[in-house]
Every structure is written in structure tokens, then in C-alpha cells.
N, C-alpha and C. Protein backbone atom coordinates (compact mmCIF):
# COMPACT_ATOMS: atom_id res chain seq x y z
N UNK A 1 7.58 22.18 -2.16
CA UNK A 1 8.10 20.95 -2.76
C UNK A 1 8.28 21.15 -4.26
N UNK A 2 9.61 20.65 -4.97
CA UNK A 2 9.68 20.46 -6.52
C UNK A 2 9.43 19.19 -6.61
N UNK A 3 9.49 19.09 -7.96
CA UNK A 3 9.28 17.88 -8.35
C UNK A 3 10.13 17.74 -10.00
N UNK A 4 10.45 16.53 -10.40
CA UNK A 4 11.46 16.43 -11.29
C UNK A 4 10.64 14.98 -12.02
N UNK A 5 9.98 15.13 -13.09
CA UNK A 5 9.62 14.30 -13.96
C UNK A 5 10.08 13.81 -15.10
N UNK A 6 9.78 12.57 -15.50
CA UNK A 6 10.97 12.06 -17.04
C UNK A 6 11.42 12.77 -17.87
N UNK A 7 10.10 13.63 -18.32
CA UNK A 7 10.70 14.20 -19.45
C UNK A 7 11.39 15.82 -19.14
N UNK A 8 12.34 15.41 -18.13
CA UNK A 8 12.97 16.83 -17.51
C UNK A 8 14.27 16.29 -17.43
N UNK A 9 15.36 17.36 -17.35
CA UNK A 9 16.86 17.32 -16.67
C UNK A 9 16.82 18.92 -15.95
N UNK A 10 17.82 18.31 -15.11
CA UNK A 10 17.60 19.61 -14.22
C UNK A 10 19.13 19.33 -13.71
N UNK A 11 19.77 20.52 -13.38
CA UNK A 11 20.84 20.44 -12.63
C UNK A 11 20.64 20.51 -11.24
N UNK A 12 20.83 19.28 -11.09
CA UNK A 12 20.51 18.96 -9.47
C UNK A 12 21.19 19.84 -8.34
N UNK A 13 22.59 19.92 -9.01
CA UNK A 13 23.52 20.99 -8.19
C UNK A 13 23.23 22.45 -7.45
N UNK A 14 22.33 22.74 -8.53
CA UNK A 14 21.46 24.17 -8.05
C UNK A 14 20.13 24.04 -7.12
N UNK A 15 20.16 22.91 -6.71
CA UNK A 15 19.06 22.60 -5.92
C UNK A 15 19.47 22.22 -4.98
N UNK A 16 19.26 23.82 -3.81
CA UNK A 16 19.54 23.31 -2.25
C UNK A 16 18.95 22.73 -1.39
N UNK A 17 18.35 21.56 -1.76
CA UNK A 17 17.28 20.81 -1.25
C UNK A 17 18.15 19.40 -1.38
N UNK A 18 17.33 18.29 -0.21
CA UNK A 18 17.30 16.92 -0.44
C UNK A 18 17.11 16.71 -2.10
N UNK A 19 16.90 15.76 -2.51
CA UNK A 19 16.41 14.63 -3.44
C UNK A 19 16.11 13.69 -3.12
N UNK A 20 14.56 13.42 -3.46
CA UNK A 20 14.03 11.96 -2.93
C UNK A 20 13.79 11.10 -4.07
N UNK A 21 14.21 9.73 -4.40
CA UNK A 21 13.87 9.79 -6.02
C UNK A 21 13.07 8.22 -6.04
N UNK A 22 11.73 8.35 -6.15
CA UNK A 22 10.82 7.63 -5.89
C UNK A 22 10.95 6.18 -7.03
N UNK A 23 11.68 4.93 -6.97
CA UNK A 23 11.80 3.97 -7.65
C UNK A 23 10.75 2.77 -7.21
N UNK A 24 10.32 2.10 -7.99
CA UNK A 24 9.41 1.27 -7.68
C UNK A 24 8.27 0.99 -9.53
N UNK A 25 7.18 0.24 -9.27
CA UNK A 25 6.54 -0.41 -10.63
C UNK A 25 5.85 1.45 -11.13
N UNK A 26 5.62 1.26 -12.12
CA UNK A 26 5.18 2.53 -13.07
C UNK A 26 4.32 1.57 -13.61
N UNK A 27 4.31 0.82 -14.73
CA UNK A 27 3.45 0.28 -15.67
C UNK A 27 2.41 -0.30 -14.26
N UNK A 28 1.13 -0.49 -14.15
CA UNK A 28 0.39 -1.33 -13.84
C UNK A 28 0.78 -0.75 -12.26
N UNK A 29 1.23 -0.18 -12.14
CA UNK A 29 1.32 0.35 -10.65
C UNK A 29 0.59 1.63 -9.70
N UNK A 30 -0.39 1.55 -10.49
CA UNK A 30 -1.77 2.58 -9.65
C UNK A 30 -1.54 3.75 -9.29
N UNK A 31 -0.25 4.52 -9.74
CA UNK A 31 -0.07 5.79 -9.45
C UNK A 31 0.33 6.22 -7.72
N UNK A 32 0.99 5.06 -7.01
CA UNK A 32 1.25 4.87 -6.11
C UNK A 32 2.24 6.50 -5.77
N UNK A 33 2.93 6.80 -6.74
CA UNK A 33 3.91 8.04 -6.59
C UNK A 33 3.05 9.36 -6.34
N UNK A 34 1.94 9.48 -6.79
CA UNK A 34 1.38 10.86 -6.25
C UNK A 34 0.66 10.66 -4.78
N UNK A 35 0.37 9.60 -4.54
CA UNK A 35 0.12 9.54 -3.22
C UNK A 35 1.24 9.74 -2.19
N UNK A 36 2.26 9.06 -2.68
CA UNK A 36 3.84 9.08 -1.76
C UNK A 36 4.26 10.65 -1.96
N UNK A 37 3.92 11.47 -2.64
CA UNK A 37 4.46 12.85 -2.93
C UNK A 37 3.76 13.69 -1.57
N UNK A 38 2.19 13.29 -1.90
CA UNK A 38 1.41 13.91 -0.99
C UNK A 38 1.86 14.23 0.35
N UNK A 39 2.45 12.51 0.60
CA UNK A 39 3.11 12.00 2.26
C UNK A 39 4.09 13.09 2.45
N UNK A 40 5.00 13.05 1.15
CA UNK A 40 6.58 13.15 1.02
C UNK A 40 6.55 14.91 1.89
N UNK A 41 5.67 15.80 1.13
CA UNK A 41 4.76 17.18 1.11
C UNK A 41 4.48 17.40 2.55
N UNK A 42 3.98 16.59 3.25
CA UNK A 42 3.38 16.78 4.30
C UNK A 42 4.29 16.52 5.78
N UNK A 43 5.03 15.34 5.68
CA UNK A 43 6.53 15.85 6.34
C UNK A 43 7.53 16.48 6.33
N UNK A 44 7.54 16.71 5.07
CA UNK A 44 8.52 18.03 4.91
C UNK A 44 8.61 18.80 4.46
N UNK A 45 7.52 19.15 3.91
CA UNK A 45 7.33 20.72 3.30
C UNK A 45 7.76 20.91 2.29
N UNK A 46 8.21 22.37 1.89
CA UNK A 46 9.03 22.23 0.89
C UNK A 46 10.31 22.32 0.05
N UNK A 47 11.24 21.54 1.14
CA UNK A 47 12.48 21.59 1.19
C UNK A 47 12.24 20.55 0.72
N UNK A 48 12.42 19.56 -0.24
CA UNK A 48 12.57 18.46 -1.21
C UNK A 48 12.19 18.63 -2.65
N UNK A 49 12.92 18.08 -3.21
CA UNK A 49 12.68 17.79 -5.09
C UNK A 49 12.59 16.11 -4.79
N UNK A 50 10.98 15.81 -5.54
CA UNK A 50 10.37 14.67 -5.74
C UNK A 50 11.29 13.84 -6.53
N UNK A 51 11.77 12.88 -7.37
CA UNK A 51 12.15 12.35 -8.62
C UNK A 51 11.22 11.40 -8.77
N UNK A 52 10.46 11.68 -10.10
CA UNK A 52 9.54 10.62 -10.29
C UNK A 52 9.66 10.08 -11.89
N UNK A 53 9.76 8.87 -11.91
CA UNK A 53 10.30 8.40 -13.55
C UNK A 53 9.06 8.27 -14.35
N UNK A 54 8.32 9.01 -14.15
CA UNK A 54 7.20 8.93 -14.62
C UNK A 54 6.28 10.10 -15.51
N UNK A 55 5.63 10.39 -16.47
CA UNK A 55 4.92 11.54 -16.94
C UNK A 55 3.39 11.58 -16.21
N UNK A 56 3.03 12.57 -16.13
CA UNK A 56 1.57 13.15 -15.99
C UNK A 56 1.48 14.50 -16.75
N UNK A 57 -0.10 14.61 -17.11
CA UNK A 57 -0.35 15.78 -17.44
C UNK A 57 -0.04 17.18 -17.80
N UNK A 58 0.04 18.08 -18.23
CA UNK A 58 0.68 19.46 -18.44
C UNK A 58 -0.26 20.12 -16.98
N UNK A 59 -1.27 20.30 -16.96
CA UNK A 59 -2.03 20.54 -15.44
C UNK A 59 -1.74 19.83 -14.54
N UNK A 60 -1.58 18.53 -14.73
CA UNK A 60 -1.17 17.90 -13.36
C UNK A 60 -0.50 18.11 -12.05
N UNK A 61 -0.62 18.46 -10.61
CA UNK A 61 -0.18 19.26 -9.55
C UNK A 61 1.27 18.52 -9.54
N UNK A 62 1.40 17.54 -10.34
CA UNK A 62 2.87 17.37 -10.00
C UNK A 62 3.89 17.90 -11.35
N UNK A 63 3.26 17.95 -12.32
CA UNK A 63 4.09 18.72 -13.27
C UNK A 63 4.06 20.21 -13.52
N UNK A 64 2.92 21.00 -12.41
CA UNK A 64 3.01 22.12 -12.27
C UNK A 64 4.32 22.99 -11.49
N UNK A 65 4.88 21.59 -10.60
CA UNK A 65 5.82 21.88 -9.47
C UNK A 65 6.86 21.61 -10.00
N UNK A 66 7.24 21.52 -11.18
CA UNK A 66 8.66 20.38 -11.49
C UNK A 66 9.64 21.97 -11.15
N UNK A 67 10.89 21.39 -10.94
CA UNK A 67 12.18 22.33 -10.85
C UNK A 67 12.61 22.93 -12.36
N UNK A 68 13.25 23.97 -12.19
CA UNK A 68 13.68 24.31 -13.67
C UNK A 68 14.40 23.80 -14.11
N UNK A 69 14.35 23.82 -15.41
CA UNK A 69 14.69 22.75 -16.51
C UNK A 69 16.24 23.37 -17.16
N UNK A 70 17.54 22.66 -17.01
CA UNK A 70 18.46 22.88 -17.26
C UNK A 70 18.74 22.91 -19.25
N UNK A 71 19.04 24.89 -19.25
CA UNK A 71 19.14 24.64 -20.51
C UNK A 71 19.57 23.81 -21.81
N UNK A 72 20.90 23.30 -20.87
CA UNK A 72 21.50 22.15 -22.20
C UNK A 72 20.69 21.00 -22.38
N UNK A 73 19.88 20.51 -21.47
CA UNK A 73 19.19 19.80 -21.96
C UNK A 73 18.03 19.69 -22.66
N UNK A 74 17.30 20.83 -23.18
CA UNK A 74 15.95 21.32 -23.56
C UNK A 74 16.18 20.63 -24.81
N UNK A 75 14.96 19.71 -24.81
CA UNK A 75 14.85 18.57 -26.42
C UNK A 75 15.63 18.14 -26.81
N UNK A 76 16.33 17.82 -25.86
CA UNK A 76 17.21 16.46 -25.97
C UNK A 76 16.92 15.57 -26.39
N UNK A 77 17.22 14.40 -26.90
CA UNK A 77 16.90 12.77 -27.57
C UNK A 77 16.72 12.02 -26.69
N UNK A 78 17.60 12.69 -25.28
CA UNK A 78 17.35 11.49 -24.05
C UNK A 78 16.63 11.16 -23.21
N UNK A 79 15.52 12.72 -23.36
CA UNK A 79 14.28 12.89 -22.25
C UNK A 79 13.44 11.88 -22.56
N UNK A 80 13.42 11.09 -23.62
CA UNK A 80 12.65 9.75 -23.81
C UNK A 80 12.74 8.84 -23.62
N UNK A 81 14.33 8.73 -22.79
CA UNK A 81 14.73 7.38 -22.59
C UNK A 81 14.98 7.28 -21.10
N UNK A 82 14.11 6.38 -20.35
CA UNK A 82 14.18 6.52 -18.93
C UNK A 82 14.79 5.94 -18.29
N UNK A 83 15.88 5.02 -18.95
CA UNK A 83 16.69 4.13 -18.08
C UNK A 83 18.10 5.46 -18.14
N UNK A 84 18.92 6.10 -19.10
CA UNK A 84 19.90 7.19 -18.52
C UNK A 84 19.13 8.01 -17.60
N UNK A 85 18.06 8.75 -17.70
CA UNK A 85 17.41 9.43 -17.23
C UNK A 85 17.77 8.80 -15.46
N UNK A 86 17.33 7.79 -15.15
CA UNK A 86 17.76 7.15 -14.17
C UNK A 86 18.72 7.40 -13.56
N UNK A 87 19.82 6.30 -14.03
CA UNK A 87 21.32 6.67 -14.19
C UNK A 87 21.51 7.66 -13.68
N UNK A 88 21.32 8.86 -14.32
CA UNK A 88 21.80 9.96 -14.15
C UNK A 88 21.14 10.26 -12.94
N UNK A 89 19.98 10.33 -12.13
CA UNK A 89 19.63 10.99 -11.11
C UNK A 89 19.41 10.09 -9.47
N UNK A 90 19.48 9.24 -9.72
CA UNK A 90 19.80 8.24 -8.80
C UNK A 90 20.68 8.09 -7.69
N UNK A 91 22.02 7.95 -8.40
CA UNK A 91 22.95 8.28 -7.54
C UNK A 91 23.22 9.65 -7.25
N UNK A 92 22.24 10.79 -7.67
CA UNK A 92 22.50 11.75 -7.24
C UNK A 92 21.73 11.82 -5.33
N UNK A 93 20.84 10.88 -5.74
CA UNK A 93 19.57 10.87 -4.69
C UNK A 93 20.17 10.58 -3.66
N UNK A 94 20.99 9.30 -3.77
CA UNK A 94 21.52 7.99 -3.27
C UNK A 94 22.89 8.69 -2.37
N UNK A 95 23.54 9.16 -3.28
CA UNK A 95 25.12 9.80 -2.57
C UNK A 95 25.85 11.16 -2.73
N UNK A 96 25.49 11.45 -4.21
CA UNK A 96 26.53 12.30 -4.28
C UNK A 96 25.70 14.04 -3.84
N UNK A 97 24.66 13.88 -3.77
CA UNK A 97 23.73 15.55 -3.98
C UNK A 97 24.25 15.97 -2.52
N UNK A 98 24.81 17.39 -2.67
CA UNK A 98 25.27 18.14 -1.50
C UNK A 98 24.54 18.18 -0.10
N UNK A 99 23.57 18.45 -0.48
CA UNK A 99 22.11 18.49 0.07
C UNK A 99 21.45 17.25 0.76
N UNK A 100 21.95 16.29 0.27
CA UNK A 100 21.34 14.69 1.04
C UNK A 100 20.59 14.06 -0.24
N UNK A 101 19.79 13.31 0.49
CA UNK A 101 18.78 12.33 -0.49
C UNK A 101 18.65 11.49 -0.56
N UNK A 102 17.79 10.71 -0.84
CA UNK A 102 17.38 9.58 -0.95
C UNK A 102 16.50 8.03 -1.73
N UNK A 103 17.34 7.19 -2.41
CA UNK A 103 16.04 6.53 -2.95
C UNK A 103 14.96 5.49 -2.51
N UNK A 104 13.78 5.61 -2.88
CA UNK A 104 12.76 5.36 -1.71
C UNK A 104 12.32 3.63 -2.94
N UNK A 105 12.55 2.81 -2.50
CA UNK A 105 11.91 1.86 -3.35
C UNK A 105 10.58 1.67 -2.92
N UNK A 106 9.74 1.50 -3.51
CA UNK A 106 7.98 1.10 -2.73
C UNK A 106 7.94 -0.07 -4.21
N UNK A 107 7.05 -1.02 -3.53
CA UNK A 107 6.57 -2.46 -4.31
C UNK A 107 4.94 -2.17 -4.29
N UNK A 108 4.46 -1.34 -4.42
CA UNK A 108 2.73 -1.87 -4.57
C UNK A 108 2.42 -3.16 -4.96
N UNK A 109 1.38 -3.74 -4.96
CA UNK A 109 0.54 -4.77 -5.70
C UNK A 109 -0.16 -4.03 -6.93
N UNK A 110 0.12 -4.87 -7.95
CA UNK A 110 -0.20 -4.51 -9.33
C UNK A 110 -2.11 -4.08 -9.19
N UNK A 111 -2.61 -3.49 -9.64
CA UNK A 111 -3.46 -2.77 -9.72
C UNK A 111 -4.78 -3.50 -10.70
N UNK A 112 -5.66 -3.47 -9.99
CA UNK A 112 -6.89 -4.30 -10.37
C UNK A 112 -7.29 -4.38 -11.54
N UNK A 113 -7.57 -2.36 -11.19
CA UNK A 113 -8.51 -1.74 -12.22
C UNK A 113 -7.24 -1.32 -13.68
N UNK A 114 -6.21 -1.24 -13.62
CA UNK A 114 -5.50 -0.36 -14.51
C UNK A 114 -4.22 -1.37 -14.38
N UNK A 115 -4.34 -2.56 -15.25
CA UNK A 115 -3.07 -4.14 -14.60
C UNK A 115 -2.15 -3.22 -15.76
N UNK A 116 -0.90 -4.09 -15.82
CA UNK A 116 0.11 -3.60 -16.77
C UNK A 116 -0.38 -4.37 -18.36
N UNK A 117 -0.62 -3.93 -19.06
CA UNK A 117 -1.15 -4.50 -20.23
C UNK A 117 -0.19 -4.77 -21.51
N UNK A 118 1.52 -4.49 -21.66
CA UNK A 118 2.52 -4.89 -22.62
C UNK A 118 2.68 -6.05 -22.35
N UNK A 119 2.33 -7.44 -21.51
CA UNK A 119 2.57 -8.65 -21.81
C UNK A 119 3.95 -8.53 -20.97
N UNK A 120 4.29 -7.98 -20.42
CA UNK A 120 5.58 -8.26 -19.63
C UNK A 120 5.60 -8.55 -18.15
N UNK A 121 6.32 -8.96 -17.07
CA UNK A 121 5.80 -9.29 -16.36
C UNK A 121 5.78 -7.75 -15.32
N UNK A 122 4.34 -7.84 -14.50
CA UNK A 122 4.18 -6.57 -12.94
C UNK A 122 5.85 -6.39 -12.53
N UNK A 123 6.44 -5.48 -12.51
CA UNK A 123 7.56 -4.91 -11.75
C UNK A 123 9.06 -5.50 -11.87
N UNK A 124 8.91 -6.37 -13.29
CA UNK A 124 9.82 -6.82 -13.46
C UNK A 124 11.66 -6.43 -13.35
N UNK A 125 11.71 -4.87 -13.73
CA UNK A 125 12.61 -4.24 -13.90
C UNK A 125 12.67 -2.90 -12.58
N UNK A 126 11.70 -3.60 -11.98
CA UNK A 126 12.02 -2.58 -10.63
C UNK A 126 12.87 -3.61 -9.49
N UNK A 127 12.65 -4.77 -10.02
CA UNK A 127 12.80 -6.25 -9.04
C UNK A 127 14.21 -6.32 -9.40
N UNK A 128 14.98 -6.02 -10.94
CA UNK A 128 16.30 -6.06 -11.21
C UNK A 128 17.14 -4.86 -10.45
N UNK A 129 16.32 -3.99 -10.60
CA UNK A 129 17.13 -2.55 -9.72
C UNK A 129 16.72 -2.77 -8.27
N UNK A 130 16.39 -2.96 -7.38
CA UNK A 130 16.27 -2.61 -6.63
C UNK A 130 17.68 -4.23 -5.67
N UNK A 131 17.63 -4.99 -6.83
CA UNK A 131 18.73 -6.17 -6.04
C UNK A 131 20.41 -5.44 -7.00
N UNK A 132 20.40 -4.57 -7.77
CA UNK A 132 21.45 -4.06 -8.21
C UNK A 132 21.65 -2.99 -6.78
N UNK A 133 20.87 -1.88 -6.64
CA UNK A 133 21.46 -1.00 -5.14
C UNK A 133 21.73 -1.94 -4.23
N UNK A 134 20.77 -2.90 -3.90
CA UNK A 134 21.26 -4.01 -2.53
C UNK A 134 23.06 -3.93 -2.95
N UNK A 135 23.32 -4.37 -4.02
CA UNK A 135 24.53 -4.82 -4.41
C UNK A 135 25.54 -4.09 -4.10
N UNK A 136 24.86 -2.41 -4.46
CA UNK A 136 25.97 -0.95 -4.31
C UNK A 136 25.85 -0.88 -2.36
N UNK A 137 24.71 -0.85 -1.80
CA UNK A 137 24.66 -1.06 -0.68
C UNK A 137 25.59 -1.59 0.33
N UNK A 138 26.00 -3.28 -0.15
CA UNK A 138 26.67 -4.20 0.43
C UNK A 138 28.03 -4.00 0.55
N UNK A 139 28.79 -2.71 -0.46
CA UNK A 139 29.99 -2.05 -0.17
C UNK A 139 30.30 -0.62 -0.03
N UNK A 140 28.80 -0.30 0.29
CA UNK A 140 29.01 1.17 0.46
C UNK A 140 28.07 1.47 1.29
N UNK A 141 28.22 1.58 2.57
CA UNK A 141 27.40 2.06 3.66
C UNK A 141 26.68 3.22 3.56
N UNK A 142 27.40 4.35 2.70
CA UNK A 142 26.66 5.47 2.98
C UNK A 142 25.58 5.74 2.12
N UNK A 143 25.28 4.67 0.92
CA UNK A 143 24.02 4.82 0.73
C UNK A 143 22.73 5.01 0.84
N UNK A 144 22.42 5.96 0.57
CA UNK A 144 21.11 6.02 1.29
C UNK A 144 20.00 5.58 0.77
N UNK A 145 19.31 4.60 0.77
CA UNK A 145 18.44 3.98 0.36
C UNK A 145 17.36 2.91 1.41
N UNK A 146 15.95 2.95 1.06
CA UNK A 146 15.16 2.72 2.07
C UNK A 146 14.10 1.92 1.02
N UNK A 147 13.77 0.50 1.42
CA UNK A 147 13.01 -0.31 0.67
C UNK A 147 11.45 -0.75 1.30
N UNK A 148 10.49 -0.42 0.92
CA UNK A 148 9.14 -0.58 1.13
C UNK A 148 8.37 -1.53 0.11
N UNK A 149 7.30 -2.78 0.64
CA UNK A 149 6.64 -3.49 -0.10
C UNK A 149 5.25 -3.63 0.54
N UNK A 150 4.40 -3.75 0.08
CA UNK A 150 2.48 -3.90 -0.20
C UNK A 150 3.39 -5.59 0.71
N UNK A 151 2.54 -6.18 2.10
CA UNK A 151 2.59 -7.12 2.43
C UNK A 151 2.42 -8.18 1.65
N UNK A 152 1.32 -8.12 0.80
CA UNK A 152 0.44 -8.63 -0.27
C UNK A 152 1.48 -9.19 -1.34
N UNK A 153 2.46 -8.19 -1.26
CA UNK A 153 3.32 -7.71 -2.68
C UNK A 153 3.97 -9.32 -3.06
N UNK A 154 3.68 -10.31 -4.43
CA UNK A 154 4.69 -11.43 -4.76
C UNK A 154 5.76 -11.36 -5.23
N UNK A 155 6.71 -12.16 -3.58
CA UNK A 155 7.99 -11.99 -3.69
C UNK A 155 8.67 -11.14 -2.67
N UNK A 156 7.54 -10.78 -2.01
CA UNK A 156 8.04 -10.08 -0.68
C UNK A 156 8.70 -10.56 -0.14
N UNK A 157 8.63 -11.27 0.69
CA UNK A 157 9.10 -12.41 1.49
C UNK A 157 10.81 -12.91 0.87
N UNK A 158 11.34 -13.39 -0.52
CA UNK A 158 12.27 -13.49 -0.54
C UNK A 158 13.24 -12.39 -1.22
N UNK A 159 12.32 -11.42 -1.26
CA UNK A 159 13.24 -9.90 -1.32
C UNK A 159 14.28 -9.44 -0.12
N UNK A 160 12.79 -10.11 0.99
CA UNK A 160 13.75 -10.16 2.83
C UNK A 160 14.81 -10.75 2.96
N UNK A 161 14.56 -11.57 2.35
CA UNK A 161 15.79 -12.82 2.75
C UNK A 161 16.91 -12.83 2.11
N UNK A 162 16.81 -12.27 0.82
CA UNK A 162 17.89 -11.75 -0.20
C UNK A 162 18.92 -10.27 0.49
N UNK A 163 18.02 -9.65 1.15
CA UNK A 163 18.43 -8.47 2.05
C UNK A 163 19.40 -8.82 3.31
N UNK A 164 18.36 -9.71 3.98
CA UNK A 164 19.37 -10.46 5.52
C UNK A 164 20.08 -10.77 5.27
N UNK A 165 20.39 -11.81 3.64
CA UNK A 165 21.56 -12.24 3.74
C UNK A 165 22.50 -11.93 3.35
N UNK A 166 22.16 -10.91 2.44
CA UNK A 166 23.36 -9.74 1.88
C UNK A 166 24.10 -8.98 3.20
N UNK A 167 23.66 -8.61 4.37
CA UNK A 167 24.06 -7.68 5.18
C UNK A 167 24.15 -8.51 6.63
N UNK A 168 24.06 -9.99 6.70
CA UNK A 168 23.91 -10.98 7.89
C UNK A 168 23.39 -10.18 8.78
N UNK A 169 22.10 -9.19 8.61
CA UNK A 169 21.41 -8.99 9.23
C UNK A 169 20.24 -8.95 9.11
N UNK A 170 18.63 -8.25 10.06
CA UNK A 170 17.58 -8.20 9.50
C UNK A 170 17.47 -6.92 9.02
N UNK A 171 16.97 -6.99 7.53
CA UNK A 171 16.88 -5.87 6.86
C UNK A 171 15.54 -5.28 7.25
N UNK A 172 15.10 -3.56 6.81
CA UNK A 172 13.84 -3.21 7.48
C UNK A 172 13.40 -3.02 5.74
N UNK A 173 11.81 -3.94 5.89
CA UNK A 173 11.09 -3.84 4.25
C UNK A 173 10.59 -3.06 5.43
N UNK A 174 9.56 -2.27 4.87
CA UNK A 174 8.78 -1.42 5.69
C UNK A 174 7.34 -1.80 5.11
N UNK A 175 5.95 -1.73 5.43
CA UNK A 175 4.77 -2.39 5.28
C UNK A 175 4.13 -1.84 4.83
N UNK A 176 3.87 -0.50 4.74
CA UNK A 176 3.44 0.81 4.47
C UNK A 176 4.29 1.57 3.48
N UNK A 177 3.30 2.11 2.44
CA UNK A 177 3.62 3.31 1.69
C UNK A 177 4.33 5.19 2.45
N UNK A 178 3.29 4.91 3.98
CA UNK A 178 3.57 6.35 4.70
C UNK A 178 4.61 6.19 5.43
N UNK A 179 5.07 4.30 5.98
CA UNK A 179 6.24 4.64 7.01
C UNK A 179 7.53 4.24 6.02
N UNK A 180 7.13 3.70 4.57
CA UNK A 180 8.52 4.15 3.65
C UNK A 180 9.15 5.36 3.32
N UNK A 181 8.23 6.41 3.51
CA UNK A 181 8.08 7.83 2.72
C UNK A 181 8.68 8.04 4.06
N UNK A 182 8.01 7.75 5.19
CA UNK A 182 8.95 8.33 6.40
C UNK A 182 10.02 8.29 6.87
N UNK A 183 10.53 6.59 6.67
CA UNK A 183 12.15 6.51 6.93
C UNK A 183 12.72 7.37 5.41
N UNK A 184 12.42 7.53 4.56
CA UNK A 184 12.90 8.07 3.48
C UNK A 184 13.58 9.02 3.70
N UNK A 185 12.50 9.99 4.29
CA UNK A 185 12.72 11.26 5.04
C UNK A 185 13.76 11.67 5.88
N UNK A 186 13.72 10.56 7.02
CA UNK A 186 14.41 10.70 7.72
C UNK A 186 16.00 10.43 7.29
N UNK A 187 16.01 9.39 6.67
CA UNK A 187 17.47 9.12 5.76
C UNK A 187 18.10 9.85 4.85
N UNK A 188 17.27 10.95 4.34
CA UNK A 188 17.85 11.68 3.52
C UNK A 188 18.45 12.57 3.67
N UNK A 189 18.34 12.73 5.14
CA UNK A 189 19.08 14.45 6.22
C UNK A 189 20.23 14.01 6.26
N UNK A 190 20.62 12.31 6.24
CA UNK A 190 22.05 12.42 6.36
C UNK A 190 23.09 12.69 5.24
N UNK A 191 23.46 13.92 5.39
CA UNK A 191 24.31 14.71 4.26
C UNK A 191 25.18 14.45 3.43
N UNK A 192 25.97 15.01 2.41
CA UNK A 192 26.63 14.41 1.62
C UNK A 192 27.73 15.52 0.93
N UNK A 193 28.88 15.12 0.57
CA UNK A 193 29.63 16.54 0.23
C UNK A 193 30.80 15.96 -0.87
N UNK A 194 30.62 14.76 -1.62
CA UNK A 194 31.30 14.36 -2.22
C UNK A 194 31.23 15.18 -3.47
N UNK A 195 32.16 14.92 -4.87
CA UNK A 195 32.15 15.74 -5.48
C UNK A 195 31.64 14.71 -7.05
N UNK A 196 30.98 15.70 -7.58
CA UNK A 196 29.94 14.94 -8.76
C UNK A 196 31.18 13.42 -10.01
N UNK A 197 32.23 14.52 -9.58
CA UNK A 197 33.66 13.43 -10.70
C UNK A 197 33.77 12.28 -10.23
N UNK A 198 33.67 12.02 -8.67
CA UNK A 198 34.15 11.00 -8.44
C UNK A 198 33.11 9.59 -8.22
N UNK A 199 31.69 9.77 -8.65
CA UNK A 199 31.00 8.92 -8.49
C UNK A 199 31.20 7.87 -9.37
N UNK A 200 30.94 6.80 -8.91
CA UNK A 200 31.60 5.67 -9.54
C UNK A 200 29.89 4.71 -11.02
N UNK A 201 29.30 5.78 -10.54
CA UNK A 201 27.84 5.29 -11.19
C UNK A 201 28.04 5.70 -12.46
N UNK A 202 29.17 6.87 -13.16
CA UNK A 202 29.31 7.97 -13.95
C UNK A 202 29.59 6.79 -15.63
């Protein structure tokens, strides 16, 4: 397994692997992504690159694994800024990567011991993205994208309903962290061969 952390760019293109690109709360969100890696690891080995918008450690087992780091971007101005950072690898996850991929939304419940402490609100800006893909979703089938929430999670419930009624059907939240990581998985085999110019995310 690779793995692809914030303060990285990588040319995805050279990576004959899926892309799974793990979206969901960071601030106040319990580190929910190294557990989902673990999952991610254990169904599929290591034919996947992680995407995680997130930093850890220089030792850390997930920044030991990151993919190589594409020269033009080495100390860049932008590795600090995680919303292009995004942008940019998302819809790679989502559609255009040769290889497949997928973005995995997970909702944890904000975290007891370690709450979000900037005064802003738990998952605020994961709650704006994740009804922006619904949006790319609703005219583009071949997206691949798979949404998971903590039962617990506030706002679950009319995340569903925002889903059903976008697609006049029942949408699948999934209940679990392991059976999000799993449809993830499974969604991301379905392939992709479009060409990087024509994405409309650009």
C-alpha cells in the first residue's frame, strides 16, 4: 500500500494502482483515517495509494509509505494549502485515474477526548463537500464515490434524505467505518480511461 499525504504531490499518472482518497472531518475527528487505511491494507493489499488530507509524523507508518514525490512540486507554496491540494486529487480518485478509484466519505462522531478546538463548527466543511459530489454525482453516473456515517453521527439522517432525493432513490449511507472502506474497495475496480484534459473539475 502507498499512501499520499498533504504535504505531498505526486503524479498520480505513474501510479498503476487504484486511488482511494479518504474525505471526511480531520479537525476533531479521532484519526478515524489510520484506522480506515489499516481496513483499506487488509482487503487489498498493496495495490492502492491511500489519499489522506491530513499530516502525521516523519516516523509515522503512514508517512513512511507515502508514494514518490513529483519533482515539480518539491516546496511548493501549495503543499500548505489543502483545499487545491484537494481539487487536484479528488477527481483523480473519483474519475479520471487510469487505474480506477475512489472517494470514500466517512462522518465519525466528533471525538470526546481530542473535540475540534478553533471554535468552528465538527465537520463543517466536510458537510459542504460531500453535498457538492452528491451534486457531480446527480449528472454523472460514473462517479465513483461511496458515503459512510457513525449512526450516532448529527445530521445523519437528513444527509439520507438529501441523497434519496437527489437520485429518487434509496441511497446506501453505510453504518460502519469497515463496510465503507469495503464498498470503497469494491467501487474502485470499476475502471477508468478518460484523459487528464478533459476533466471538467480542472
Amino acid at each position: 500500500m502507498h499512501t499520499l499525504l498533504l504535504d505531498r504531490w505526486s503524479d498520480t499518472r505513474t501510479l498503476k494502482m487504484p486511488l482511494l482518497f479518504f474525505a471526511g472531518p480531520v479537525l476533531g475527528g479521532g484519526d478515524w483515517q489510520s484506522r480506515a487505511a489499516n481496513i483499506a491494507e487488509k482487503l487489498i493489499g498493496d495495490n492502492v495509494c491511500v489519499i489522506i488530507p491530513r499530516l502525521y509524523p516523519a516516523d509515522h507508518r503512514l508517512s513512511l509509505l507515502q508514494a514518490p514525490e513529483s519533482p515539480a512540486h518539491v516546496g511548493a507554496p501549495e503543499l500548505a494549502k489543502k483545499f487545491p491540494w484537494e481539487r487536484w486529487h479528488q477527481p483523480e480518485a473519483a474519475l479520471f485515474h487510469p487505474w480506477g478509484g475512489a472517494i470514500m466519505f466517512w462522518f465519525e462522531c466528533e471525538s470526546k477526548t481530542e473535540p475540534r478546538t478553533d471554535g468552528l463548527p465538527y465537520a463543517m466543511s466536510s458537510r459542504e463537500e460531500v453535498g457538492e459530489w452528491r451534486g457531480h454525482m446527480m449528472y454523472d453516473e460514473r462517479i465513483r464515490c461511496v458515503v459512510g456515517a457513525d449512526p450516532k453521527f448529527p445530521g445523519r439522517n437528513q444527509m439520507l434524505e438529501r441523497f434519496n432525493d437527489a437520485f429518487h432513490r434509496s441511497f446506501k449511507i453505510h453504518n460502519t467505518l469497515g463496510k465503507t472502506v469495503e464498498a470503497a474497495a469494491k467501487t474502485m475496480l470499476r475502471g477508468c480511461a478518460f484523459e487528464q484534459k478533459d476533466s471538467p473539475f480542472r
